[in-house]
N, C-alpha and C. Protein backbone atom coordinates (compact mmCIF):
# COMPACT_ATOMS: atom_id res chain seq x y z
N UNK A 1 -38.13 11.44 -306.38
CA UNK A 1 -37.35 12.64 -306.63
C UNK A 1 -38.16 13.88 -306.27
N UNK A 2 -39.16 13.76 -306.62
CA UNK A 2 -40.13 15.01 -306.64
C UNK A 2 -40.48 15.15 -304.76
N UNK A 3 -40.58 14.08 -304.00
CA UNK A 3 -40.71 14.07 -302.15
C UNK A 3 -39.26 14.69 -301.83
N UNK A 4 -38.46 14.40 -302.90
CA UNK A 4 -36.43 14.90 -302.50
C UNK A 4 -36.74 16.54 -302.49
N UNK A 5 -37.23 16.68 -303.55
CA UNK A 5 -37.23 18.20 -304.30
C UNK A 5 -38.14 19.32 -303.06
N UNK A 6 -38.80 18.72 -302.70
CA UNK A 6 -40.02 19.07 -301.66
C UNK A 6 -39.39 19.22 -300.35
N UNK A 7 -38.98 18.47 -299.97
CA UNK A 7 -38.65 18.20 -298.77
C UNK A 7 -37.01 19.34 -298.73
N UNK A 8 -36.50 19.83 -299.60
CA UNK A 8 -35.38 20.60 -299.38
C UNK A 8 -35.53 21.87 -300.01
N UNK A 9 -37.02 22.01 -300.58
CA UNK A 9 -36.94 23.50 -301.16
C UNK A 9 -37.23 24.29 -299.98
N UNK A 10 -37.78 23.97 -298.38
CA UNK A 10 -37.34 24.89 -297.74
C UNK A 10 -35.78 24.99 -296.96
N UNK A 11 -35.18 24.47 -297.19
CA UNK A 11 -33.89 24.41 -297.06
C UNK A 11 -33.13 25.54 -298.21
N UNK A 12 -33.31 25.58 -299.31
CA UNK A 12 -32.57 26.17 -300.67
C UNK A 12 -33.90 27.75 -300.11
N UNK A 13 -34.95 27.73 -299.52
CA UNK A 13 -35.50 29.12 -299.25
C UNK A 13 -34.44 29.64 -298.49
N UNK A 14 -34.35 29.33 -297.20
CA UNK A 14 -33.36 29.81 -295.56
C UNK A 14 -32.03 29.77 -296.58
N UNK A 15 -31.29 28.73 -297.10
CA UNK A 15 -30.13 29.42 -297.63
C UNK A 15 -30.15 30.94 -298.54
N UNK A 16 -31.45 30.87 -299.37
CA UNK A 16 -31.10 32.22 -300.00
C UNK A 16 -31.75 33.12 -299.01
N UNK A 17 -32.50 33.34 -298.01
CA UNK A 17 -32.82 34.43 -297.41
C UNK A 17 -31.38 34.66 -296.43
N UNK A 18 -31.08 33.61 -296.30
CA UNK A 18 -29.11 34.48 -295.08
C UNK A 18 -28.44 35.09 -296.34
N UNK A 19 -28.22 34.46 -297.30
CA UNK A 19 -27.72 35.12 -298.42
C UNK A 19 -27.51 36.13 -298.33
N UNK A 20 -29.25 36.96 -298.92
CA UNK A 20 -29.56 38.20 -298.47
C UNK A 20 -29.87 38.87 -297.29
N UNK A 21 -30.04 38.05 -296.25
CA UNK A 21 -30.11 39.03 -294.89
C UNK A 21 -28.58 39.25 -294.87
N UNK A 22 -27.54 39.03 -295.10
CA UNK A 22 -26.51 38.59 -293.96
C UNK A 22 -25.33 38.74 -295.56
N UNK A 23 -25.51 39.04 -296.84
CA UNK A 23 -24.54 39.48 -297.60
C UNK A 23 -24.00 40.91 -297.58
N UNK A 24 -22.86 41.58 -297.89
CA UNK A 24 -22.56 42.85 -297.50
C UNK A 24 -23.07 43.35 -298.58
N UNK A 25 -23.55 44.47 -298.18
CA UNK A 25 -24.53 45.79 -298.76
C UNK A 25 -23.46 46.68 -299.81
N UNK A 26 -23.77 47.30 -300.69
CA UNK A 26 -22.65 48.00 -301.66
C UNK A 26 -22.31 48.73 -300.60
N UNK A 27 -21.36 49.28 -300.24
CA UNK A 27 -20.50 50.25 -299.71
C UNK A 27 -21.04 51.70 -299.94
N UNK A 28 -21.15 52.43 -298.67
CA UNK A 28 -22.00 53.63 -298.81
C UNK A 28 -20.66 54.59 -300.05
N UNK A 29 -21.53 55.75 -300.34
CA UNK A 29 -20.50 56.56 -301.46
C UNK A 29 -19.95 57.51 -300.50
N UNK A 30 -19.21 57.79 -300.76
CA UNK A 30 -18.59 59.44 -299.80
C UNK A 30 -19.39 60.21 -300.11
N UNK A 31 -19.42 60.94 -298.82
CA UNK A 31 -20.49 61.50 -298.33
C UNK A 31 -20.61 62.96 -298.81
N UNK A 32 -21.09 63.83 -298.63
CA UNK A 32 -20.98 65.18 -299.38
C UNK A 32 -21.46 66.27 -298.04
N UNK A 33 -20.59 67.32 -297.87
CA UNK A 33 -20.09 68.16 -296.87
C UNK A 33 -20.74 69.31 -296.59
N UNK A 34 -21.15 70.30 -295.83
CA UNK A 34 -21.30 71.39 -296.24
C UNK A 34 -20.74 71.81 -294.49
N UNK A 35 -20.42 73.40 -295.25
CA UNK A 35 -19.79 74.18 -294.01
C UNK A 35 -20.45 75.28 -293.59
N UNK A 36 -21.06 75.80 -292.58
CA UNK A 36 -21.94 77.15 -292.24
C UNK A 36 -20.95 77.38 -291.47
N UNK A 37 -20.59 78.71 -290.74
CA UNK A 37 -20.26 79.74 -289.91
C UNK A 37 -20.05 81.55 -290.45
N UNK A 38 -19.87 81.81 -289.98
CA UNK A 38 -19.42 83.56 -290.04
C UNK A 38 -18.27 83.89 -291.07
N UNK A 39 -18.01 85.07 -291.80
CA UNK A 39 -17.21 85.07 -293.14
C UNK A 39 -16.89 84.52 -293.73
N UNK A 40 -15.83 83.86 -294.56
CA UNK A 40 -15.87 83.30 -296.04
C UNK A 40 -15.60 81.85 -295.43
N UNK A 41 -16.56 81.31 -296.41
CA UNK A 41 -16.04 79.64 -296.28
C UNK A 41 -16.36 78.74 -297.59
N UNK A 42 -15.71 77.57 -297.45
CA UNK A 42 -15.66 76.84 -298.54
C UNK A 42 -15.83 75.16 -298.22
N UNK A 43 -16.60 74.80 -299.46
CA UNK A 43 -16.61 73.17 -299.62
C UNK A 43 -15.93 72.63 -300.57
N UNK A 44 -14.90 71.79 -300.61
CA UNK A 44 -14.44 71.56 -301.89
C UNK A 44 -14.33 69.86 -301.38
N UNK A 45 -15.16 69.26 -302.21
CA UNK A 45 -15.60 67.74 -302.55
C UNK A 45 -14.08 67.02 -302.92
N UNK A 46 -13.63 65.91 -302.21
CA UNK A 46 -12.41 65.25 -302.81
C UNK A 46 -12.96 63.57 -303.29
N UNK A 47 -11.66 62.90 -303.96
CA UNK A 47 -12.40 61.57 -304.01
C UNK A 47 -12.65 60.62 -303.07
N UNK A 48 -12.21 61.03 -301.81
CA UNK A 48 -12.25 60.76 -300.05
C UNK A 48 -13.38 61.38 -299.40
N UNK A 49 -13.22 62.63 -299.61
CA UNK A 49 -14.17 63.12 -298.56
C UNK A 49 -13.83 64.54 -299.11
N UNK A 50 -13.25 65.86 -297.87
CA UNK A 50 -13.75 67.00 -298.86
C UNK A 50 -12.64 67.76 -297.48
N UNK A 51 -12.61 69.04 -298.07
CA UNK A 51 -12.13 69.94 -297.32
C UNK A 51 -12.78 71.24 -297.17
N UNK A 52 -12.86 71.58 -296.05
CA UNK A 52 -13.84 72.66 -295.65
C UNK A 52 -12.96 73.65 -294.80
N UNK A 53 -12.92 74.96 -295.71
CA UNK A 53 -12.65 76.17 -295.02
C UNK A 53 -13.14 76.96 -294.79
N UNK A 54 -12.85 78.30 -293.81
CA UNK A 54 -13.21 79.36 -293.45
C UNK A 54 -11.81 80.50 -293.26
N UNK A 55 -12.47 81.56 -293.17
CA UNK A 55 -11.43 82.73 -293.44
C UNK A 55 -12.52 84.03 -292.26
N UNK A 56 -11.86 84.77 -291.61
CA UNK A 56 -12.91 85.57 -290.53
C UNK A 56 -11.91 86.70 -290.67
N UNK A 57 -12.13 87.97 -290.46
CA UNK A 57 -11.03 88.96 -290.16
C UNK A 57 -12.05 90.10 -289.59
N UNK A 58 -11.41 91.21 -288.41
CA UNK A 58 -12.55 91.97 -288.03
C UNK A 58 -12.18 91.61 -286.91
N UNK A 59 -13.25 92.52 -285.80
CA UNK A 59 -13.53 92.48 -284.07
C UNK A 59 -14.23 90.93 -283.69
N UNK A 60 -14.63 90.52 -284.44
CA UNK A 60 -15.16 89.49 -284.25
C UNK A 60 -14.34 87.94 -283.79
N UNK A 61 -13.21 88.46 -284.63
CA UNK A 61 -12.45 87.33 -283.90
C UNK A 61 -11.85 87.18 -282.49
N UNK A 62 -12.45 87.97 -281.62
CA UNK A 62 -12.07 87.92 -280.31
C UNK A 62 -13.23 87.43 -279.50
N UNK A 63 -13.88 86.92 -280.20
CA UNK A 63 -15.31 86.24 -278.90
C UNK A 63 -15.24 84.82 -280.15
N UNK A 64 -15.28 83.86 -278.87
CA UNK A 64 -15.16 82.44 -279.81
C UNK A 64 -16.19 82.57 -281.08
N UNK A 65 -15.83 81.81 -281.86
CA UNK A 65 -16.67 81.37 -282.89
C UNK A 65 -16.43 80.74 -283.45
N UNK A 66 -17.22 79.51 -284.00
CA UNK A 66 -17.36 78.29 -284.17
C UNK A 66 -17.87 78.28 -285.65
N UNK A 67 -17.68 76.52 -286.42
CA UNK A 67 -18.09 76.79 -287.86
C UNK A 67 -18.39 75.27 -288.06
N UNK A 68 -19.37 74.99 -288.37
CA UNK A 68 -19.95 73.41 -288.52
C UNK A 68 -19.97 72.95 -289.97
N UNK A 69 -19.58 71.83 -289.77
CA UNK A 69 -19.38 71.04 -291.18
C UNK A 69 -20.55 70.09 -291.03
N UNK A 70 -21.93 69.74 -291.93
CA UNK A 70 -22.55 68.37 -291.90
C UNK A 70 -22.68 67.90 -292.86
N UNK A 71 -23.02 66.36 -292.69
CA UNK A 71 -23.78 65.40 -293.77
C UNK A 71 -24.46 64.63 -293.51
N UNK A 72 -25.23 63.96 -294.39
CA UNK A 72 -26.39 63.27 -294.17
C UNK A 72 -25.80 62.24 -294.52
N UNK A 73 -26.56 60.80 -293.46
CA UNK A 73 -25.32 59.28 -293.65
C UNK A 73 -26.99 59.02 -294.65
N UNK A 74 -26.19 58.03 -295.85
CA UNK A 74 -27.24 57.71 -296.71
C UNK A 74 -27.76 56.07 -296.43
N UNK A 75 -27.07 55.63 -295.16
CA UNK A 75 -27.47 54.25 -295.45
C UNK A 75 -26.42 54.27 -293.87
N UNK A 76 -27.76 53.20 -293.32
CA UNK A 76 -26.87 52.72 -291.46
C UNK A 76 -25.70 51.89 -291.32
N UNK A 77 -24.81 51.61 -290.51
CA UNK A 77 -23.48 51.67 -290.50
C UNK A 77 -23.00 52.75 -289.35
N UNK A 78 -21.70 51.78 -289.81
CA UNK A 78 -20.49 52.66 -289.00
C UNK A 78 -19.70 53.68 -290.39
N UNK A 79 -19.77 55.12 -290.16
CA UNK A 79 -18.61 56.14 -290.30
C UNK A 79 -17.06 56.26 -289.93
N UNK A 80 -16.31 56.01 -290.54
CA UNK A 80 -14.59 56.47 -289.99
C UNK A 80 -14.00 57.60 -290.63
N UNK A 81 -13.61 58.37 -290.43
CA UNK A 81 -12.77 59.50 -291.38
C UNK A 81 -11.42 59.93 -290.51
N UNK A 82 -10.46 59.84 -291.40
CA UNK A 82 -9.15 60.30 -291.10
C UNK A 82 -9.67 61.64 -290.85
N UNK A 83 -9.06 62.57 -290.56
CA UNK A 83 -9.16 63.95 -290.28
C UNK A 83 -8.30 64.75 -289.57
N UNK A 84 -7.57 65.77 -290.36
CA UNK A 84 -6.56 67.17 -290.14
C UNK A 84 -7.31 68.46 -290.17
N UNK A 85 -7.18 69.10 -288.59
CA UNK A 85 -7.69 70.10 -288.64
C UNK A 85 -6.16 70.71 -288.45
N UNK A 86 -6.20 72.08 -289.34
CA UNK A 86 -4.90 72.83 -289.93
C UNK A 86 -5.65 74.92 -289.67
N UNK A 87 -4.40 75.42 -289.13
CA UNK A 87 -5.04 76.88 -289.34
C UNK A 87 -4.15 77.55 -289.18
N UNK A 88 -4.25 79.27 -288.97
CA UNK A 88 -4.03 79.99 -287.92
C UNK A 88 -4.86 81.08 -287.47
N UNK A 89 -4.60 81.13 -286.31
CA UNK A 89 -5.75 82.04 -285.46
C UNK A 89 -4.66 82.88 -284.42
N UNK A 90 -3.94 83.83 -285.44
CA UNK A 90 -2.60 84.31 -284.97
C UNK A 90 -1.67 84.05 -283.76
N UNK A 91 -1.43 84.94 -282.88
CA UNK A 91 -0.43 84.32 -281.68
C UNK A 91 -0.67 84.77 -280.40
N UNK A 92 -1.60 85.84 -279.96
CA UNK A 92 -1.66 85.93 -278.87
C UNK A 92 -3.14 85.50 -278.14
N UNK A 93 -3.02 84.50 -276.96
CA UNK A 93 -4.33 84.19 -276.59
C UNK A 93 -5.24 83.69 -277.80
N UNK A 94 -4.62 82.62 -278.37
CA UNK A 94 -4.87 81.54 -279.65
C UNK A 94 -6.00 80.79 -278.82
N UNK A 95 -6.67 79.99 -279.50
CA UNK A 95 -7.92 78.67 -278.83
C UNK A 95 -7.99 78.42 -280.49
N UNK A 96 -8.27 76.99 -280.15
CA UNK A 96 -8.79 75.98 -281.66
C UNK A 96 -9.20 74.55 -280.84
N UNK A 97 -10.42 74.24 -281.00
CA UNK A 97 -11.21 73.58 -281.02
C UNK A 97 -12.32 72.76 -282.25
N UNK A 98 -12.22 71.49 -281.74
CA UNK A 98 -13.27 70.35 -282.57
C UNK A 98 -13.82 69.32 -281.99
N UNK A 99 -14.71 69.33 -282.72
CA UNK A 99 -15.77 68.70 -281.62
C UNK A 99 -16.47 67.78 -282.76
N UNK A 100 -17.08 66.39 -282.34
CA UNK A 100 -17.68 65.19 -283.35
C UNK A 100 -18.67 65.01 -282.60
N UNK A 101 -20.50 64.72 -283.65
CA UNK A 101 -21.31 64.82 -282.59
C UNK A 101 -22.45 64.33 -284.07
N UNK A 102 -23.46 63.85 -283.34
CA UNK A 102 -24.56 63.38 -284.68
C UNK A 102 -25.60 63.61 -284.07
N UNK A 103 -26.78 63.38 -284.86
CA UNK A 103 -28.38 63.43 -284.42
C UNK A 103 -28.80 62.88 -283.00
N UNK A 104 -27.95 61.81 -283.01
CA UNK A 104 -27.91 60.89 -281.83
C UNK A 104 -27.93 61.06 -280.61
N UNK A 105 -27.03 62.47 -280.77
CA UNK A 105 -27.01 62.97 -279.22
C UNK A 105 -25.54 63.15 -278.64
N UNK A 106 -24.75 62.34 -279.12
CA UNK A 106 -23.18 62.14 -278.23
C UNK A 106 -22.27 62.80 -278.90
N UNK A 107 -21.92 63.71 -278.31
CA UNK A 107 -20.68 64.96 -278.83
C UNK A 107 -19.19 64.58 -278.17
N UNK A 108 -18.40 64.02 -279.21
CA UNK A 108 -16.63 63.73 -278.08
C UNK A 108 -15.83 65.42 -278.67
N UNK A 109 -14.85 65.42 -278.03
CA UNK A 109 -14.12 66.40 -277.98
C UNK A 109 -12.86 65.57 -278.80
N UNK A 110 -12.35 66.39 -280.17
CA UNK A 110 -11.33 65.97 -280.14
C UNK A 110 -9.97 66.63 -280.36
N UNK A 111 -10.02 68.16 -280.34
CA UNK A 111 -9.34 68.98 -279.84
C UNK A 111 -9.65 70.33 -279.12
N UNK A 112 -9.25 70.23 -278.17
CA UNK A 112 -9.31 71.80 -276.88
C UNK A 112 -8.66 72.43 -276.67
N UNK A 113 -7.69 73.05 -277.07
CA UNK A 113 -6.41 73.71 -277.51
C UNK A 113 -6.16 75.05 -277.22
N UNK A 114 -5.14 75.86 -275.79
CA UNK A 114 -5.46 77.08 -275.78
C UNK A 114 -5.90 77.16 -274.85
N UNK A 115 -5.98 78.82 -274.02
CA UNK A 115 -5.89 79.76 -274.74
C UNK A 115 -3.93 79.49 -274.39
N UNK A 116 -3.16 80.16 -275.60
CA UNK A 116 -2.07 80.27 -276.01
C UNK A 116 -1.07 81.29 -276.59
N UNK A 117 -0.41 81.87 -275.90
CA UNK A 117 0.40 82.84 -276.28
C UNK A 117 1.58 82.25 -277.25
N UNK A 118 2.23 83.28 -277.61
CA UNK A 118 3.51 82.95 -279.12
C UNK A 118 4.59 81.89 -278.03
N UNK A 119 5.06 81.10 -278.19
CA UNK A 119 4.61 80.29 -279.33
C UNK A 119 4.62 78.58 -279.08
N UNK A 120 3.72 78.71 -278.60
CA UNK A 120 2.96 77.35 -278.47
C UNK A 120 1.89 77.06 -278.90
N UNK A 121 1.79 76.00 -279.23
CA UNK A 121 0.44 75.45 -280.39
C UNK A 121 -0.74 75.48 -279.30
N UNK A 122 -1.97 76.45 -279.93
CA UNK A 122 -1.91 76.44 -280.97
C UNK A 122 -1.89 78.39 -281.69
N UNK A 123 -0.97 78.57 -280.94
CA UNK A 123 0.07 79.97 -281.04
C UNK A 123 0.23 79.69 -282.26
N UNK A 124 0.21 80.84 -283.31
CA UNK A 124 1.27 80.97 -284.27
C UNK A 124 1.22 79.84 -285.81
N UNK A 125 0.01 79.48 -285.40
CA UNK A 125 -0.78 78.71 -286.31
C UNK A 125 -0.61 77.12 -285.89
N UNK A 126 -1.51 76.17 -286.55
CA UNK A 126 -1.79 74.51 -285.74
C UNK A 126 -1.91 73.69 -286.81
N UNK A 127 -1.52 72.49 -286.29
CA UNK A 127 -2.36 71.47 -287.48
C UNK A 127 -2.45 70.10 -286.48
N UNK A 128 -3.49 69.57 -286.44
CA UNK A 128 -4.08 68.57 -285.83
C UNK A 128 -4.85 67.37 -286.59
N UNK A 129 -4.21 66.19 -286.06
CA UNK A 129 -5.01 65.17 -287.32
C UNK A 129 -5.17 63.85 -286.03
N UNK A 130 -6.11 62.52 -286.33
CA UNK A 130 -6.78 61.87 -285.67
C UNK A 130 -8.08 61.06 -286.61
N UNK A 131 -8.04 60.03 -285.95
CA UNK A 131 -9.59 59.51 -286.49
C UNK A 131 -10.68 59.16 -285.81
N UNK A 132 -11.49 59.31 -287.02
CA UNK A 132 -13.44 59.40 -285.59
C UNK A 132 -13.94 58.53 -286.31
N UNK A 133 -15.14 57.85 -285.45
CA UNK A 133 -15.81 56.99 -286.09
C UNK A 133 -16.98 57.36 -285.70
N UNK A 134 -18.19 57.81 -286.39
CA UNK A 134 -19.52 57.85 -285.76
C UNK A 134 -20.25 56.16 -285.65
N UNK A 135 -20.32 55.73 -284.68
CA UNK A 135 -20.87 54.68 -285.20
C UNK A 135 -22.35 54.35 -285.00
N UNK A 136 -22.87 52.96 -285.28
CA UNK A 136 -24.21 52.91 -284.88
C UNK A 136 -25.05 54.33 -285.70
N UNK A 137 -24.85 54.36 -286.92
CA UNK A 137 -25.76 55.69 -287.69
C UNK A 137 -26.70 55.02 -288.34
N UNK A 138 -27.75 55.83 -288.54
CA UNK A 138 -28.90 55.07 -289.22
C UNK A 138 -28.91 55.82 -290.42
N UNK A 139 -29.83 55.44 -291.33
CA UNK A 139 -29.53 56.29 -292.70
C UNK A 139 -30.34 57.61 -292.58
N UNK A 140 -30.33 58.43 -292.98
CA UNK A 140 -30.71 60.33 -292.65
C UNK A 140 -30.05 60.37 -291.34
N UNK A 141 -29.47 60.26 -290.74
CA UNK A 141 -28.79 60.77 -289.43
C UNK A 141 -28.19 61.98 -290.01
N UNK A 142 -27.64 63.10 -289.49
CA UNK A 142 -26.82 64.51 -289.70
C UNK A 142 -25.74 63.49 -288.73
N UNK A 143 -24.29 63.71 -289.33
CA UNK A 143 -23.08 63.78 -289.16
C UNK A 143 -22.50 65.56 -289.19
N UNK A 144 -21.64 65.43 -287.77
CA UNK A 144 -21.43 67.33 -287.71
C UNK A 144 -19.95 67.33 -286.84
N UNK A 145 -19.07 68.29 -287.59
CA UNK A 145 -18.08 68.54 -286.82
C UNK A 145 -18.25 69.66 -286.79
N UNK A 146 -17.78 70.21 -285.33
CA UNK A 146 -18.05 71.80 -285.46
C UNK A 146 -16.73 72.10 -284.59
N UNK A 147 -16.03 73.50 -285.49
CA UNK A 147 -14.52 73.68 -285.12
C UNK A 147 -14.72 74.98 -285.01
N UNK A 148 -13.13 75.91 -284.47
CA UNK A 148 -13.50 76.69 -284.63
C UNK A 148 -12.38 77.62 -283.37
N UNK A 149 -12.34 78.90 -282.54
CA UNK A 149 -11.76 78.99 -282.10
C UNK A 149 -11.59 80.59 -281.79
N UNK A 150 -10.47 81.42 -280.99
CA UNK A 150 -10.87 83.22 -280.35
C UNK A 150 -9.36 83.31 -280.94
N UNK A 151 -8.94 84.60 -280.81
CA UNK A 151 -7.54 85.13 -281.48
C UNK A 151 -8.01 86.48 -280.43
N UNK A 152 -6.58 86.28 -279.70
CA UNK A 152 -6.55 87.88 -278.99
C UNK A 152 -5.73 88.66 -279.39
N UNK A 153 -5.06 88.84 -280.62
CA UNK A 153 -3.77 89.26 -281.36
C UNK A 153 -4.46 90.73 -282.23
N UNK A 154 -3.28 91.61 -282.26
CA UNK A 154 -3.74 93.23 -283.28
C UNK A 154 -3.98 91.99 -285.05
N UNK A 155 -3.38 90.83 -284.86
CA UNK A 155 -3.74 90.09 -286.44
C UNK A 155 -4.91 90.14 -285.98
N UNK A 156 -6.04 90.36 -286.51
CA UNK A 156 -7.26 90.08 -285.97
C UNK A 156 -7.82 89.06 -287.07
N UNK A 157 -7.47 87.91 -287.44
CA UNK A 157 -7.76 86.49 -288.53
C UNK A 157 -8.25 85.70 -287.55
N UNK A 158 -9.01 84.72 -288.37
CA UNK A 158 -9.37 83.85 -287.95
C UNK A 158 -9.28 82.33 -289.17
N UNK A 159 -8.15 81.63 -289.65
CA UNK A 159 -8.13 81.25 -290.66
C UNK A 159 -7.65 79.27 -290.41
N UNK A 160 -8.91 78.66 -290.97
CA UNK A 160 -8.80 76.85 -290.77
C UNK A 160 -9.24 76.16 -292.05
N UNK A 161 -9.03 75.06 -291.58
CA UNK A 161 -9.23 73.69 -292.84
C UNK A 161 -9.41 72.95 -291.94
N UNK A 162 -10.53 72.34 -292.23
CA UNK A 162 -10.63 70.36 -291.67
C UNK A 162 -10.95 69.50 -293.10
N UNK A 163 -9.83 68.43 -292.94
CA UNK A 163 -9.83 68.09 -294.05
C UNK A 163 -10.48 66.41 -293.60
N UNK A 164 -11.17 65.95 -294.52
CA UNK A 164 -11.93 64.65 -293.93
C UNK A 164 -12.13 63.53 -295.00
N UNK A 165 -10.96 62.29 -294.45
CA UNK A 165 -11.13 61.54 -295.61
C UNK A 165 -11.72 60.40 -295.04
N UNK A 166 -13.16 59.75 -295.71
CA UNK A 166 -13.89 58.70 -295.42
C UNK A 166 -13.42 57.58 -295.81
N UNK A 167 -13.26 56.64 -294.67
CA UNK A 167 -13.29 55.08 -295.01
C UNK A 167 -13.82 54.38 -295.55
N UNK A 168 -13.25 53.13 -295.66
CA UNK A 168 -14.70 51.68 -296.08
C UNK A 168 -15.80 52.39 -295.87
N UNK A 169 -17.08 52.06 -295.40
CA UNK A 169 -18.13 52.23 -294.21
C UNK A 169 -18.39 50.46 -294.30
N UNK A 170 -19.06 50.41 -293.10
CA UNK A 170 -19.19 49.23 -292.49
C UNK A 170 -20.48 49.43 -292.69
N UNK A 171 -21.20 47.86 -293.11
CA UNK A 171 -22.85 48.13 -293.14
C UNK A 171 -23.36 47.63 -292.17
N UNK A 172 -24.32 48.00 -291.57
CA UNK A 172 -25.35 46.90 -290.45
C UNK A 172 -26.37 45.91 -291.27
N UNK A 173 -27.08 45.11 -291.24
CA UNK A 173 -27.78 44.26 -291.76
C UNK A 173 -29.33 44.96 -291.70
N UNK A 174 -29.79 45.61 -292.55
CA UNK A 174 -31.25 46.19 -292.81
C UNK A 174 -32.42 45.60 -291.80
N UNK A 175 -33.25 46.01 -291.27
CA UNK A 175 -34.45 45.40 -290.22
C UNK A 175 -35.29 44.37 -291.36
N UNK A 176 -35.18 44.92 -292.65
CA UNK A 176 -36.19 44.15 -293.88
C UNK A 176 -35.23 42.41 -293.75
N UNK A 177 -34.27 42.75 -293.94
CA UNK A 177 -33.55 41.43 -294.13
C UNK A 177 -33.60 40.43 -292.85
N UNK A 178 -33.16 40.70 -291.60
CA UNK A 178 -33.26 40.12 -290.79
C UNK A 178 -34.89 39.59 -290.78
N UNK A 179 -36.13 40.46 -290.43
CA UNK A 179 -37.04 40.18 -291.13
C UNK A 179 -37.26 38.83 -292.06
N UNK A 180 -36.77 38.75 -292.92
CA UNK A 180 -36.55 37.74 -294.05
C UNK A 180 -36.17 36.60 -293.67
N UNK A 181 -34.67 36.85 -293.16
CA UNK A 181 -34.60 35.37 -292.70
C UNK A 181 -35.41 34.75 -291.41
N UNK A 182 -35.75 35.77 -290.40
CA UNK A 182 -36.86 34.79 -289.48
C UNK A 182 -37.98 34.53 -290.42
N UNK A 183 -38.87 34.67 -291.42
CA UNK A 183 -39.54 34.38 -291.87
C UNK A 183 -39.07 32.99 -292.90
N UNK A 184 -38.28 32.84 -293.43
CA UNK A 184 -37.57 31.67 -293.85
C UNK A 184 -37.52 30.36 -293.05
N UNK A 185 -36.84 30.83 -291.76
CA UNK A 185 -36.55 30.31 -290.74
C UNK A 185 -37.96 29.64 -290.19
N UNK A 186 -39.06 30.19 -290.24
CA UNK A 186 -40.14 30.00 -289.50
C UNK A 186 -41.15 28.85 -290.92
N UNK A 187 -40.83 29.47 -292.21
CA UNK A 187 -41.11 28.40 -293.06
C UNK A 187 -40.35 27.04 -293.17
N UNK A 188 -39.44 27.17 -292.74
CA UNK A 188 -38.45 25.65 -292.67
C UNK A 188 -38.71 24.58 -291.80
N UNK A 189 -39.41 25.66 -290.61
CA UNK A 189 -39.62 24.37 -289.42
C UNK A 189 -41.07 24.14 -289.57
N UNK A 190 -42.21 25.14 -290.68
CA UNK A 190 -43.14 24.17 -290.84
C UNK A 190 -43.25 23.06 -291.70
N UNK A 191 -42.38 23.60 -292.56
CA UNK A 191 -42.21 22.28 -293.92
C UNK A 191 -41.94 21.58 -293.35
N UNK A 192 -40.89 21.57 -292.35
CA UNK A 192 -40.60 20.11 -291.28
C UNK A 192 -41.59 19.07 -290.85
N UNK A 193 -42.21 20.26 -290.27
CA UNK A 193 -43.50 19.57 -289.37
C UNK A 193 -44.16 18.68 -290.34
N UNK A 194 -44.46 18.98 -291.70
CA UNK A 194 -45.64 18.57 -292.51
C UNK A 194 -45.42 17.49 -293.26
N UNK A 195 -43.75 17.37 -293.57
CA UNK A 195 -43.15 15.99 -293.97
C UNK A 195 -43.26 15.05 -292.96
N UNK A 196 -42.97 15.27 -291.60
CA UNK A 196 -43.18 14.37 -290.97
C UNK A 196 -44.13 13.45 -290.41
């Protein structure tokens, strides 16, 4: 019994190291937001994800300007978020733009909108919705949407919401774990050797 017991405790090792290389990871938490650009803006945290505004009024709204939302991914994986970008940036010679882009390097476009007179979108105010996935993130990566948009109108506003609700997240398998099981793996085939 005791040559039985021997001979399969590296077997019961490699089963519990896939276990843990290769079991799903708790599910990252929703993520937490913040918004920078030019006049008033806001973060307001949901049980999804969060909504981030801005408000601009003045000369200023006639030379583009842009307003970035980031977060920090707490753990590697794939990112998905539903997402409605909503505004208005009055009616004459309108533009609204968003853009998805991480530490990583790769920026997609996912609205270019404009320039637009009354009344076509995104004339006369917009709302735009779609989903992104950052994927392949490692944990501290910056996640960033940056929106934003010109108004050639006597309204001289500049007024949006992107609203962003996070998915599942998908985990990748940690470098420690994989790790683990080749080391399992590499104890199994010596125990082999040594019974034999």
């Amino acid at each position: 019994m005791f040559k039985q017991l021997v001979s399969n405790t590296p077997a019961v090792a490699l089963a519990v190291a896939i276990a843990f290389a290769f079991a799903p990871a708790a599910n990252a938490g929703v993520l937490t937001w913040n918004i920078t650009g030019p006049g008033t803006t806001a973060a307001t945290q949901t049980a999804a994800g969060a909504d981030l505004t801005y408000a601009l009024a003045g000369p200023d709204v006639y030379s583009t300007q842009s307003w970035s939302a980031t977060a920090i991914a707490d753990k590697a994986g794939d990112y998905s978020f539903d997402w409605t970008y909503s505004g208005f940036h009055a009616y004459f010679m309108v533009t609204a733009f968003l853009n998805a882009s991480s530490s990583m390097g790769s920026t997609d476009s996912l609205v270019n909108a404009g320039p637009a007179n009354c009344c076509s979108a995104p004339s006369g105010g917009f709302g735009y919705a779609g989903t992104y996935t950052f994927a392949n993130v490692n944990a501290g990566d910056t996640l960033q949407f940056t929106f934003g948009g010109t108004n050639g109108d006597s309204d001289a506003r500049l007024l949006g919401t992107l609203s962003l609700k996070q998915q599942e997240a998908s985990d990748v398998p940690e470098p420690a774990s994989a790790a683990l099981f080749g080391l399992a793996l590499a104890g199994l085939l010596a125990a082999r050797r040594r019974v034999r």
